[in-house]
PDB file of N, CA and C in Angstrom:
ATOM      1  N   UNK A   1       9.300   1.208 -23.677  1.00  0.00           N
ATOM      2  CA  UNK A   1       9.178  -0.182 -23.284  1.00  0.00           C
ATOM      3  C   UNK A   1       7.863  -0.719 -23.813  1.00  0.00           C
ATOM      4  N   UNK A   2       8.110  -2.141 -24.288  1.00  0.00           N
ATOM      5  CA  UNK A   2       6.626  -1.962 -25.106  1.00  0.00           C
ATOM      6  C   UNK A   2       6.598  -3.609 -24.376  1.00  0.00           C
ATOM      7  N   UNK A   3       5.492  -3.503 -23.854  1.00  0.00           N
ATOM      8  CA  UNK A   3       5.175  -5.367 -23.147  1.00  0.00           C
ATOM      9  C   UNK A   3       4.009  -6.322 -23.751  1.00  0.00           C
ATOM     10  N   UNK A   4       3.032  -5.420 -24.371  1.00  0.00           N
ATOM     11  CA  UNK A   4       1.732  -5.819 -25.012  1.00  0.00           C
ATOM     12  C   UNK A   4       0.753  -5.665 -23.833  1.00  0.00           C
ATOM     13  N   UNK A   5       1.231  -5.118 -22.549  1.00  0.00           N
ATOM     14  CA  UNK A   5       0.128  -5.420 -21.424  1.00  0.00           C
ATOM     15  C   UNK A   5      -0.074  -3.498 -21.481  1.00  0.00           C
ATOM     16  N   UNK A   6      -1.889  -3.428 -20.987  1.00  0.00           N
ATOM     17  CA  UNK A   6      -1.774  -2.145 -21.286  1.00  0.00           C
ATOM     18  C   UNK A   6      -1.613  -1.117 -20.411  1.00  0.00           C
ATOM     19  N   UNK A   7      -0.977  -0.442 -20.695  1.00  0.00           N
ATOM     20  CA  UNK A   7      -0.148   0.855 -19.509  1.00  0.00           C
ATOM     21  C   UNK A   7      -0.608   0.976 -18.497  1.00  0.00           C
ATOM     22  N   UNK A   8      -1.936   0.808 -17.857  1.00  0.00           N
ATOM     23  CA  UNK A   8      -1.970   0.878 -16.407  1.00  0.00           C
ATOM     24  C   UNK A   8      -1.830  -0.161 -15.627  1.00  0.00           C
ATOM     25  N   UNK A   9      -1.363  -1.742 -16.065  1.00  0.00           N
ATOM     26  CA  UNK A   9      -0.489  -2.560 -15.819  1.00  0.00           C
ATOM     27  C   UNK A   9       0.941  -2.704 -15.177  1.00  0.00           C
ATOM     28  N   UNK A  10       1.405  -2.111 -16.580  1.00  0.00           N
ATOM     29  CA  UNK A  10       2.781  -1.695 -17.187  1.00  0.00           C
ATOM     30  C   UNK A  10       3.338  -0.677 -15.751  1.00  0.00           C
ATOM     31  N   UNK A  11       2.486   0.245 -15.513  1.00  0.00           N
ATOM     32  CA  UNK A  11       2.784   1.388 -14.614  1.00  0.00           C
ATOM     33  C   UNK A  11       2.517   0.440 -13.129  1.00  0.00           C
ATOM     34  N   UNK A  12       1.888  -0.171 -12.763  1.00  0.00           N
ATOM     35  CA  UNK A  12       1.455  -0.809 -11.351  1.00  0.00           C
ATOM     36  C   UNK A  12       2.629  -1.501 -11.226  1.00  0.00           C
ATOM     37  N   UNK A  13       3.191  -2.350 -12.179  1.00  0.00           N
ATOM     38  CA  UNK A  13       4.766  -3.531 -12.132  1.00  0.00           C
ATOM     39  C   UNK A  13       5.728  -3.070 -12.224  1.00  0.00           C
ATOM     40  N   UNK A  14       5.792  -1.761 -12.619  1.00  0.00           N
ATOM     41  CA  UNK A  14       7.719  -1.288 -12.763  1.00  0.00           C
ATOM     42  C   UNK A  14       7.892  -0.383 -11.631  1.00  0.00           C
ATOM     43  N   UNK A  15       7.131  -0.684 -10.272  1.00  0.00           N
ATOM     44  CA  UNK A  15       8.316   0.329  -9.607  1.00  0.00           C
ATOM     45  C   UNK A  15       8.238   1.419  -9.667  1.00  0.00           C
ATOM     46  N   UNK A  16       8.148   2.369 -10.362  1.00  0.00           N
ATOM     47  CA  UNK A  16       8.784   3.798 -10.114  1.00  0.00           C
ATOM     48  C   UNK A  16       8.308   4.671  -9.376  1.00  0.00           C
ATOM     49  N   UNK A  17       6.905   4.248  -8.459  1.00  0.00           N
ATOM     50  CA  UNK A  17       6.518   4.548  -7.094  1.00  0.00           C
ATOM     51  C   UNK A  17       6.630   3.761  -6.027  1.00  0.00           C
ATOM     52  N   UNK A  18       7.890   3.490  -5.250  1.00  0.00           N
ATOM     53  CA  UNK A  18       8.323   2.754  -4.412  1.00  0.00           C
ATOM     54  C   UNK A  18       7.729   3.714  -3.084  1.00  0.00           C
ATOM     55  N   UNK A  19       7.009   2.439  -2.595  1.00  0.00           N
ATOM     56  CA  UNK A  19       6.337   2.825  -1.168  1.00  0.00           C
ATOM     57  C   UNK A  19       6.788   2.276  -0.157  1.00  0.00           C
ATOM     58  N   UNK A  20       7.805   2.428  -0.031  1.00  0.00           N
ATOM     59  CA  UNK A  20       8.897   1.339   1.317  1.00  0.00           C
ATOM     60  C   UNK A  20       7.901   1.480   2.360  1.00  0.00           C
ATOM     61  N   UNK A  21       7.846  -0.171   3.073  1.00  0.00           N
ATOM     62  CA  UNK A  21       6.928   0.038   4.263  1.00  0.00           C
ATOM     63  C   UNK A  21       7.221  -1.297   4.726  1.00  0.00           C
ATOM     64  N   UNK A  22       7.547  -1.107   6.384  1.00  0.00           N
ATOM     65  CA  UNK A  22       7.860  -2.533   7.361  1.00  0.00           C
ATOM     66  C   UNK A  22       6.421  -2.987   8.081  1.00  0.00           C
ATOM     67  N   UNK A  23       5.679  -3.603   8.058  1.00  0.00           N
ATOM     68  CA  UNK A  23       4.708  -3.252   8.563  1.00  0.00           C
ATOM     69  C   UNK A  23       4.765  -3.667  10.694  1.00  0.00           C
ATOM     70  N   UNK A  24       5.959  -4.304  10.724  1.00  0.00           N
ATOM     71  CA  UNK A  24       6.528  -4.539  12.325  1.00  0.00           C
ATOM     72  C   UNK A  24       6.926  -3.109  12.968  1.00  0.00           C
ATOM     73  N   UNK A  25       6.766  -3.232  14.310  1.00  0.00           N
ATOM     74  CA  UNK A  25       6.894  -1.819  15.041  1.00  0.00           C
ATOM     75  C   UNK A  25       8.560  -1.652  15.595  1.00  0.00           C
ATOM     76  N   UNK A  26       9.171  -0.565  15.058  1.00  0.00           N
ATOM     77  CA  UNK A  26      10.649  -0.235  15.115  1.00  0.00           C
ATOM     78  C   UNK A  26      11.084  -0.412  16.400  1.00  0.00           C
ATOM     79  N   UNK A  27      10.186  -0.215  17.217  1.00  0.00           N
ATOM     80  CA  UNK A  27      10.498  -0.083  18.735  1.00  0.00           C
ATOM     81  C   UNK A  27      10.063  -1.429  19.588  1.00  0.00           C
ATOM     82  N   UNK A  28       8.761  -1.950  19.199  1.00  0.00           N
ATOM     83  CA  UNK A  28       8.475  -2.699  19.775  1.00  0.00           C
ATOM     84  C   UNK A  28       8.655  -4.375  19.526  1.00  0.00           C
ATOM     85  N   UNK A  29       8.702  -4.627  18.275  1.00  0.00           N
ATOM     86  CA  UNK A  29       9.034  -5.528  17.916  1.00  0.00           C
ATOM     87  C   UNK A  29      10.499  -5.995  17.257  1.00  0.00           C
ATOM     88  N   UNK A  30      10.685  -6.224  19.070  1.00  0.00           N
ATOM     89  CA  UNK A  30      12.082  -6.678  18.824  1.00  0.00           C
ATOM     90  C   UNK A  30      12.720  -8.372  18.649  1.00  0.00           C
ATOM     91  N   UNK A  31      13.455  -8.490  17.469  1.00  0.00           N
ATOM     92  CA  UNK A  31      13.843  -9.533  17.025  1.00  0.00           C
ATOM     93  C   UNK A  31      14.953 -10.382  17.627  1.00  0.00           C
ATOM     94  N   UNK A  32      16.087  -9.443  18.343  1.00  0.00           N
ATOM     95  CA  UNK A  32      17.137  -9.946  18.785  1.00  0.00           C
ATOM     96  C   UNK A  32      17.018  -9.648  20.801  1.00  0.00           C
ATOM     97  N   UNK A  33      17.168 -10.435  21.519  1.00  0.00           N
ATOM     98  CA  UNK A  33      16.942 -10.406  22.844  1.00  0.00           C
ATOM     99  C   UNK A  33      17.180 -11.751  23.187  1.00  0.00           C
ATOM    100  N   UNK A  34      18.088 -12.251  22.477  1.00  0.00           N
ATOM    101  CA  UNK A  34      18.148 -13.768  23.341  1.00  0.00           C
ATOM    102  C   UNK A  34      19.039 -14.007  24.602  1.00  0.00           C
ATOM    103  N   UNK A  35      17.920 -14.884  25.326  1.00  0.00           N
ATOM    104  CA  UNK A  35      18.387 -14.535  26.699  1.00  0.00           C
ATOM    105  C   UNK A  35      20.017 -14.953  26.972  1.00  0.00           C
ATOM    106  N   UNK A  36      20.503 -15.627  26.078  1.00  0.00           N
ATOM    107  CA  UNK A  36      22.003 -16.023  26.323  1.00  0.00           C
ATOM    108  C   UNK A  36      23.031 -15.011  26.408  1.00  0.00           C
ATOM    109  N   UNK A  37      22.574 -13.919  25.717  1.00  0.00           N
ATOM    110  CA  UNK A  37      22.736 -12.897  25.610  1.00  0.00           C
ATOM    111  C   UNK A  37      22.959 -11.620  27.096  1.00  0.00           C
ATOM    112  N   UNK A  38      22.123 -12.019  27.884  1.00  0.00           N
ATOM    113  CA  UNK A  38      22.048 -11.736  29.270  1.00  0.00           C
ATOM    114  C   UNK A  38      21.148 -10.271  29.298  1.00  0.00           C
ATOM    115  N   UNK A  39      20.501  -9.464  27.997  1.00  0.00           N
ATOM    116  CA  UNK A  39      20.534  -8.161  27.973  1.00  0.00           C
ATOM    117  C   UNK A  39      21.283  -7.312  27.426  1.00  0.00           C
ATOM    118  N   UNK A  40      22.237  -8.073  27.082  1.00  0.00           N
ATOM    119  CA  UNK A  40      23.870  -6.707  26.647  1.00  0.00           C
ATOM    120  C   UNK A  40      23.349  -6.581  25.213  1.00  0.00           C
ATOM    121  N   UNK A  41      22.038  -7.307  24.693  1.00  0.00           N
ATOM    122  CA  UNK A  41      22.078  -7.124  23.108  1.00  0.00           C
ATOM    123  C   UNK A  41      20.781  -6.974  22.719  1.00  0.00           C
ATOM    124  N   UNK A  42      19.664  -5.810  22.777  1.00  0.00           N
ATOM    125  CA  UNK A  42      18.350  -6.146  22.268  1.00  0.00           C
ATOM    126  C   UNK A  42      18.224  -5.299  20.933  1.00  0.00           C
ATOM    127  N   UNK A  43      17.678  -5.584  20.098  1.00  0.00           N
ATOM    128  CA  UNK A  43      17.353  -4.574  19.178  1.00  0.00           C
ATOM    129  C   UNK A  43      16.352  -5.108  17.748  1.00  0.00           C
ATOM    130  N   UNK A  44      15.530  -4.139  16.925  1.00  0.00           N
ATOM    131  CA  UNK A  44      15.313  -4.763  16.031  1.00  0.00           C
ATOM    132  C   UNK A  44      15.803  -4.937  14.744  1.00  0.00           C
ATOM    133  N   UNK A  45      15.967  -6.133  14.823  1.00  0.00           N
ATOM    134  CA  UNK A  45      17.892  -6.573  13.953  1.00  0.00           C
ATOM    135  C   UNK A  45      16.851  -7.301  12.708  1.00  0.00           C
ATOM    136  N   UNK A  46      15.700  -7.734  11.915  1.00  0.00           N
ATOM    137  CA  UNK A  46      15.444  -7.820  10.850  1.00  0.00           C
ATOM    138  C   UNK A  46      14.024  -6.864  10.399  1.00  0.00           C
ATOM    139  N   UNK A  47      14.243  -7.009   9.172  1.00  0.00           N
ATOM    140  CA  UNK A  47      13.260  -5.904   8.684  1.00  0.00           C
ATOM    141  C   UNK A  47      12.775  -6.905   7.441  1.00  0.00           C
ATOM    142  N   UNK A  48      11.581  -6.399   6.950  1.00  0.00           N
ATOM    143  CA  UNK A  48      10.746  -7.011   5.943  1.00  0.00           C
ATOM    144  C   UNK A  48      10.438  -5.754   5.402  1.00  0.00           C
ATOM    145  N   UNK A  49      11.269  -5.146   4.382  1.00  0.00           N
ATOM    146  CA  UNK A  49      10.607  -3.658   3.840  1.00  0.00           C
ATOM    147  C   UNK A  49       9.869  -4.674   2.263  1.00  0.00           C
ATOM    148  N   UNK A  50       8.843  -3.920   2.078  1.00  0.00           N
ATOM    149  CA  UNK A  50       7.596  -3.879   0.974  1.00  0.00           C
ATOM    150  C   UNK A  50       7.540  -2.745   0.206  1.00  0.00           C
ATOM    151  N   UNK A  51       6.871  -3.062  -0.897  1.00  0.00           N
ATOM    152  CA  UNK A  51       7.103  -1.867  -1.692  1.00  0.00           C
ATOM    153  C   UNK A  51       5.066  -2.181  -2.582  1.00  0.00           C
ATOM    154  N   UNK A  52       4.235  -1.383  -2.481  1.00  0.00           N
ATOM    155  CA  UNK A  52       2.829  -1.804  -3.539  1.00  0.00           C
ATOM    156  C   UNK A  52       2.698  -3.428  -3.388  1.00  0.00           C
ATOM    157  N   UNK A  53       2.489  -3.639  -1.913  1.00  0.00           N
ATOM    158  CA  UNK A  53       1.902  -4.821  -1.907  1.00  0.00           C
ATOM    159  C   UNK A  53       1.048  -4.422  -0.757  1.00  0.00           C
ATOM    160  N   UNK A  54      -0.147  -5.405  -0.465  1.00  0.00           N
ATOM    161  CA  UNK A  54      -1.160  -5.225   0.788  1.00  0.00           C
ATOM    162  C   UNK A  54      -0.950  -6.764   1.557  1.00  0.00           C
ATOM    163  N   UNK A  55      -0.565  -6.652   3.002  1.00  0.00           N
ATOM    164  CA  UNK A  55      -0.420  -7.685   4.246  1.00  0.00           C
ATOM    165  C   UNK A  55      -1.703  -8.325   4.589  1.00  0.00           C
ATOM    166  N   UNK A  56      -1.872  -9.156   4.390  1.00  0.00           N
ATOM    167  CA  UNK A  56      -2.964  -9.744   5.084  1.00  0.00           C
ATOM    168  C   UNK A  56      -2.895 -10.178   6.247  1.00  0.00           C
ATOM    169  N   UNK A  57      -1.587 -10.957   6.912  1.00  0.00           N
ATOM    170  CA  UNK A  57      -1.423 -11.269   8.059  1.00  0.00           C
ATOM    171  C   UNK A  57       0.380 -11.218   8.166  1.00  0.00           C
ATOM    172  N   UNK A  58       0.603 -10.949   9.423  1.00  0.00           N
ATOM    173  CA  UNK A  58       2.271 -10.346   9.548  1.00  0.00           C
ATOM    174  C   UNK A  58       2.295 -11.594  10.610  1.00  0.00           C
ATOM    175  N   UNK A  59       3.233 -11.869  11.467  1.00  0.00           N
ATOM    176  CA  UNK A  59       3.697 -12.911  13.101  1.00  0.00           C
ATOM    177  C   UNK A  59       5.298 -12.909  12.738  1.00  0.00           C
ATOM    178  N   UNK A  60       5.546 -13.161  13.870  1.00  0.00           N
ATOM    179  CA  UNK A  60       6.774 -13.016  14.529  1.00  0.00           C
ATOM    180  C   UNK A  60       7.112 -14.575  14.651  1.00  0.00           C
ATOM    181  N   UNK A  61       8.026 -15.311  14.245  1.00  0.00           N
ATOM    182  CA  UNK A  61       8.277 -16.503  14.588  1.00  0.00           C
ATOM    183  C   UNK A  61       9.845 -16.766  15.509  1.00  0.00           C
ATOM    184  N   UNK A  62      10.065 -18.027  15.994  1.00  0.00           N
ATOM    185  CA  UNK A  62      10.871 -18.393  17.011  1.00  0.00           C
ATOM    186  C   UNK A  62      10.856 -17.294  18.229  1.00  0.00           C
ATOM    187  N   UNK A  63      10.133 -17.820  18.573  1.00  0.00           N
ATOM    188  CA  UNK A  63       9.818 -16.772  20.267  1.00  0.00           C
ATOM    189  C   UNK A  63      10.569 -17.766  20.815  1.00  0.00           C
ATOM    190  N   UNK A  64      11.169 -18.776  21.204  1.00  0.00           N
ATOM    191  CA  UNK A  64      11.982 -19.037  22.242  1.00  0.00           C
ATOM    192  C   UNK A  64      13.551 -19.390  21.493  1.00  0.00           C
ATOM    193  N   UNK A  65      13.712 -18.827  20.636  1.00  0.00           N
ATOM    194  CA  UNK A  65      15.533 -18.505  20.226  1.00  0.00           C
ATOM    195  C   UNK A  65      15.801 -19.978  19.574  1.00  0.00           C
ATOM    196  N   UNK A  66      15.078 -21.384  20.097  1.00  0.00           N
ATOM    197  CA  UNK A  66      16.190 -22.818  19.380  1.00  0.00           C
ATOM    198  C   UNK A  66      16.051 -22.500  18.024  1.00  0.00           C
ATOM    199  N   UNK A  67      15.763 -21.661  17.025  1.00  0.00           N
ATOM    200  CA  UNK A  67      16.081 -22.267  15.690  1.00  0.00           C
ATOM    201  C   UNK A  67      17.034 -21.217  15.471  1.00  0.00           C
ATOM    202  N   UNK A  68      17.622 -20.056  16.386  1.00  0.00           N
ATOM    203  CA  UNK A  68      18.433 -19.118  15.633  1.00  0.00           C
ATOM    204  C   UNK A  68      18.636 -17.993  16.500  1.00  0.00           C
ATOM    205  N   UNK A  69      19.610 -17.124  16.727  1.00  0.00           N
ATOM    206  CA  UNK A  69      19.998 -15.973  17.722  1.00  0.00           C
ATOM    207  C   UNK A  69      18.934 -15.350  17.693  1.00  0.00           C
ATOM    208  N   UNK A  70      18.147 -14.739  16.836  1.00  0.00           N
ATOM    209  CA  UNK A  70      16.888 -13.719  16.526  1.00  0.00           C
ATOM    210  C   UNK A  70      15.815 -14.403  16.066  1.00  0.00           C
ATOM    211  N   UNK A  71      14.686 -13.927  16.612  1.00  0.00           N
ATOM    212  CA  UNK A  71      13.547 -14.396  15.593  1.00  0.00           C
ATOM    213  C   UNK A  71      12.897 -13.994  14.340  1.00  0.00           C
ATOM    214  N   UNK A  72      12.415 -14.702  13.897  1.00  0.00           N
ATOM    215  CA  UNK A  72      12.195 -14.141  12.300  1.00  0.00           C
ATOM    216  C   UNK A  72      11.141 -13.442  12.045  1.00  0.00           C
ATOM    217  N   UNK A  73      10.509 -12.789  11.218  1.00  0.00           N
ATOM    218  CA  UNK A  73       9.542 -12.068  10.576  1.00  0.00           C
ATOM    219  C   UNK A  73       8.879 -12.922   9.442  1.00  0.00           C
ATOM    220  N   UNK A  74       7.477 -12.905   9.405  1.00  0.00           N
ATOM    221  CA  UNK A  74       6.829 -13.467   8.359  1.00  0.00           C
ATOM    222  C   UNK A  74       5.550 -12.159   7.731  1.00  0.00           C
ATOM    223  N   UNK A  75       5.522 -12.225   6.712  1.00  0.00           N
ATOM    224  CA  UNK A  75       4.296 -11.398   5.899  1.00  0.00           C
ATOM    225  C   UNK A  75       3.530 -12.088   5.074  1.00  0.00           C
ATOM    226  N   UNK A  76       2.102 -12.178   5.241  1.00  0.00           N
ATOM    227  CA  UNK A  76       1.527 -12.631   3.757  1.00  0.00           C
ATOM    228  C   UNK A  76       1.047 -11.535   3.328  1.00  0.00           C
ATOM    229  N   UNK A  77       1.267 -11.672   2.001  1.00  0.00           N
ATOM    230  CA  UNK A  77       0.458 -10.606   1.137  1.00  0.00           C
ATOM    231  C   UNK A  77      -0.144 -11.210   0.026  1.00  0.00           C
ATOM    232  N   UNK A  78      -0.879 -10.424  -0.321  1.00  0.00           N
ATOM    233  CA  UNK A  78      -2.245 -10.444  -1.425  1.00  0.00           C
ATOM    234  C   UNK A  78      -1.289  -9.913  -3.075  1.00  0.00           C
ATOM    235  N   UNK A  79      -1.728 -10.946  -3.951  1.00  0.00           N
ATOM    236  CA  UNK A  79      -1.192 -10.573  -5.047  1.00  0.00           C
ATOM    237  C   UNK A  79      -1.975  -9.693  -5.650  1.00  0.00           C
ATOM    238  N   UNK A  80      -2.032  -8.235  -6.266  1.00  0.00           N
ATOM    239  CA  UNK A  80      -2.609  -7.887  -7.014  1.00  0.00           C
ATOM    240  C   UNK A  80      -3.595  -8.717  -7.981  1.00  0.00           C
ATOM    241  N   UNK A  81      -5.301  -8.456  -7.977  1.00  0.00           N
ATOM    242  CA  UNK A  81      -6.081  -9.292  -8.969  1.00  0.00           C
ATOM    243  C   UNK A  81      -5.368  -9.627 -10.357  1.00  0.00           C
ATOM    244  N   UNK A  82      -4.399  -8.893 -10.847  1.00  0.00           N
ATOM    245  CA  UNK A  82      -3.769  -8.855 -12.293  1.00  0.00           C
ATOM    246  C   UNK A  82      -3.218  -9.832 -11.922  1.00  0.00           C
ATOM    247  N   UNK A  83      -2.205 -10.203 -11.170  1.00  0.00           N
ATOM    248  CA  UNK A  83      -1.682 -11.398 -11.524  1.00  0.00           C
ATOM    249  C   UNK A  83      -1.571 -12.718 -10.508  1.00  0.00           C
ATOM    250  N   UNK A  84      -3.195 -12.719 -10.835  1.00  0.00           N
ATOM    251  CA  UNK A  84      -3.693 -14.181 -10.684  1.00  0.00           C
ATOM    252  C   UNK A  84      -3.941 -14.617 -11.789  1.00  0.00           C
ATOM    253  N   UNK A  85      -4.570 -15.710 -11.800  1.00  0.00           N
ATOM    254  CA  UNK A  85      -4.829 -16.329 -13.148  1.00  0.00           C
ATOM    255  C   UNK A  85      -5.929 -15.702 -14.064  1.00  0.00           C
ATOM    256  N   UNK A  86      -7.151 -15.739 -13.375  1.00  0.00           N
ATOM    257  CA  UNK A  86      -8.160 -15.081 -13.806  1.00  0.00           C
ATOM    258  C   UNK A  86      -7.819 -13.103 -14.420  1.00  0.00           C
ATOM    259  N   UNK A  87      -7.011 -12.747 -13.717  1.00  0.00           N
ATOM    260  CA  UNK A  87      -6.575 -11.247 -13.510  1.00  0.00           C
ATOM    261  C   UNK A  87      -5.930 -11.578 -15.302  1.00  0.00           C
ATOM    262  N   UNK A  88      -4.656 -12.164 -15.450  1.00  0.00           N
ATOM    263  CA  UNK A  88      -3.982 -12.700 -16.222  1.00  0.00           C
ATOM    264  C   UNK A  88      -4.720 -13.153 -17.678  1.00  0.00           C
ATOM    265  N   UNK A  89      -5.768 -13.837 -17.363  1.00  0.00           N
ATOM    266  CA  UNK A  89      -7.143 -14.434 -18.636  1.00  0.00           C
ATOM    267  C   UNK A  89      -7.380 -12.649 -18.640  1.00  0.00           C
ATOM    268  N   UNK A  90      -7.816 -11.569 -17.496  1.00  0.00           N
ATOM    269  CA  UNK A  90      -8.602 -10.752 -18.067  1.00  0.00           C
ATOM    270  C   UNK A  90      -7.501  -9.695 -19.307  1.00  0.00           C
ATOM    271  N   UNK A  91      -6.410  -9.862 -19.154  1.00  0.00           N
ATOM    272  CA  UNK A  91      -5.406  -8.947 -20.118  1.00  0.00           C
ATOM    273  C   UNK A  91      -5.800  -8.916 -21.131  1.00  0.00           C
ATOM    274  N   UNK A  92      -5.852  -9.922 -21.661  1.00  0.00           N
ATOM    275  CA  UNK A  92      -6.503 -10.471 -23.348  1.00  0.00           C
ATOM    276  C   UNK A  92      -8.124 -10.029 -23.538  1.00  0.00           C
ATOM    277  N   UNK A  93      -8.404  -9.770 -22.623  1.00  0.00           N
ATOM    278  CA  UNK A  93      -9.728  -9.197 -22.977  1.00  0.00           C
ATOM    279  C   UNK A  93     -10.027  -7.916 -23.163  1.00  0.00           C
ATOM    280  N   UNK A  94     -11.333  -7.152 -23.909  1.00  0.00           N
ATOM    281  CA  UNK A  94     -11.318  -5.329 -23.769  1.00  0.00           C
ATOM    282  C   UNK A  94     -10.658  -5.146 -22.995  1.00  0.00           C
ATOM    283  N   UNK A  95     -10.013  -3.561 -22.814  1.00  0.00           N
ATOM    284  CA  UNK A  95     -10.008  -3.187 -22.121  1.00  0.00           C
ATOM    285  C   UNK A  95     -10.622  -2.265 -20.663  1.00  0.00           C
ATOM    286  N   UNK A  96     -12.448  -2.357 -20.837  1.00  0.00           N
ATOM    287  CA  UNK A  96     -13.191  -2.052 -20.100  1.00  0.00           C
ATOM    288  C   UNK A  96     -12.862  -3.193 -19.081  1.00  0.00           C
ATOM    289  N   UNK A  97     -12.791  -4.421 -19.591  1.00  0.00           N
ATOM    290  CA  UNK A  97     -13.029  -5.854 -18.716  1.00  0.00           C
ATOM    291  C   UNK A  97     -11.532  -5.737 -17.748  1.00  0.00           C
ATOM    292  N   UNK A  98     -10.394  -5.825 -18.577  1.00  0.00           N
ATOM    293  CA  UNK A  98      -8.980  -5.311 -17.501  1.00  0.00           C
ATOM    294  C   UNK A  98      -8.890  -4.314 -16.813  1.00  0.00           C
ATOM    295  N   UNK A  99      -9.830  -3.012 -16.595  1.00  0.00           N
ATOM    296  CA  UNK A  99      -9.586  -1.904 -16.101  1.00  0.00           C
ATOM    297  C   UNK A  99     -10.591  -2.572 -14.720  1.00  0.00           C
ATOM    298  N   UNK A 100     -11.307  -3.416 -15.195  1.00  0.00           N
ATOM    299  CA  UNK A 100     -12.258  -3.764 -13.697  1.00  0.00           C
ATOM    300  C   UNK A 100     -11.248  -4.604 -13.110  1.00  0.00           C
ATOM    301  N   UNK A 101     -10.602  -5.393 -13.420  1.00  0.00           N
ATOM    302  CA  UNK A 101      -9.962  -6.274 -12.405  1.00  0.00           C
ATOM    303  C   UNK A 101      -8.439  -5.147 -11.932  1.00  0.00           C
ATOM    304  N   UNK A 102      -8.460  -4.098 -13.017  1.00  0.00           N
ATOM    305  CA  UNK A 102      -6.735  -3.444 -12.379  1.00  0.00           C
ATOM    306  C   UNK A 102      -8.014  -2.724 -10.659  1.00  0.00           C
ATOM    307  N   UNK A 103      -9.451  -2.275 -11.410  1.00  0.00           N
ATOM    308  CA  UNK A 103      -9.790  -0.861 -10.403  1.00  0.00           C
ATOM    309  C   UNK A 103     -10.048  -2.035  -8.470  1.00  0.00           C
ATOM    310  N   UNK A 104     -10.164  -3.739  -8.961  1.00  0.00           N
ATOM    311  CA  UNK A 104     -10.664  -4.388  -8.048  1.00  0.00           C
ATOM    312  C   UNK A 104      -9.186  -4.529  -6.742  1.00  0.00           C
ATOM    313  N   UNK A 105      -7.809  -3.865  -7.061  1.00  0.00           N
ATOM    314  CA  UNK A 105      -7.114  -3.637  -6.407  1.00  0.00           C
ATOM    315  C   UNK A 105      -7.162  -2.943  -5.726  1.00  0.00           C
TER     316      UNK A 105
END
């Protein structure tokens, strides 16, 4: 595979170390419990799996059920320095200068 970006790039974007990770608690953070429900139904019914990304902030949204049977899951995450803009300007440059913004991950 040839991209022009240089291999320790190349290796960070394709995947082939998939780090599955939910960062919500299996047990505790439960999504489905709406009270219409009476109890006959709790469980955690959505998942947000990730793979080589870092969370900066996770929350739980619709705590009182009007927008939907379950509540939802939210994640922010941090884009790798590479692909921001600046990260992106550093490709084209040495490669001493791209290895600082891949090592600033």
């Amino acid at each position: 595979f040839r991209s022009g970006l240089p291999p320790k790039y190349v290796e960070m974007l394709s995947n082939n170390e998939l780090k599955l990770f939910d960062v919500f608690d299996k047990l505790k953070d439960i999504t489905l419990d709406n009270p219409a429900y009476k109890g006959y139904v709790t469980a955690k019914l959505d998942w947000l799996i990730l793979s080589n990304l870092m969370v900066s902030a996770s929350s739980i949204g619709n705590q009182n059920y009007k927008l939907s049977d379950h509540k939802y899951l939210v994640n922010e995450v941090l884009l790798p320095p590479f692909l921001s803009p600046n990260g992106i300007a550093a490709l084209g440059e040495s490669p001493l200068e791209a290895d600082s913004v891949l090592e600033a991950y």
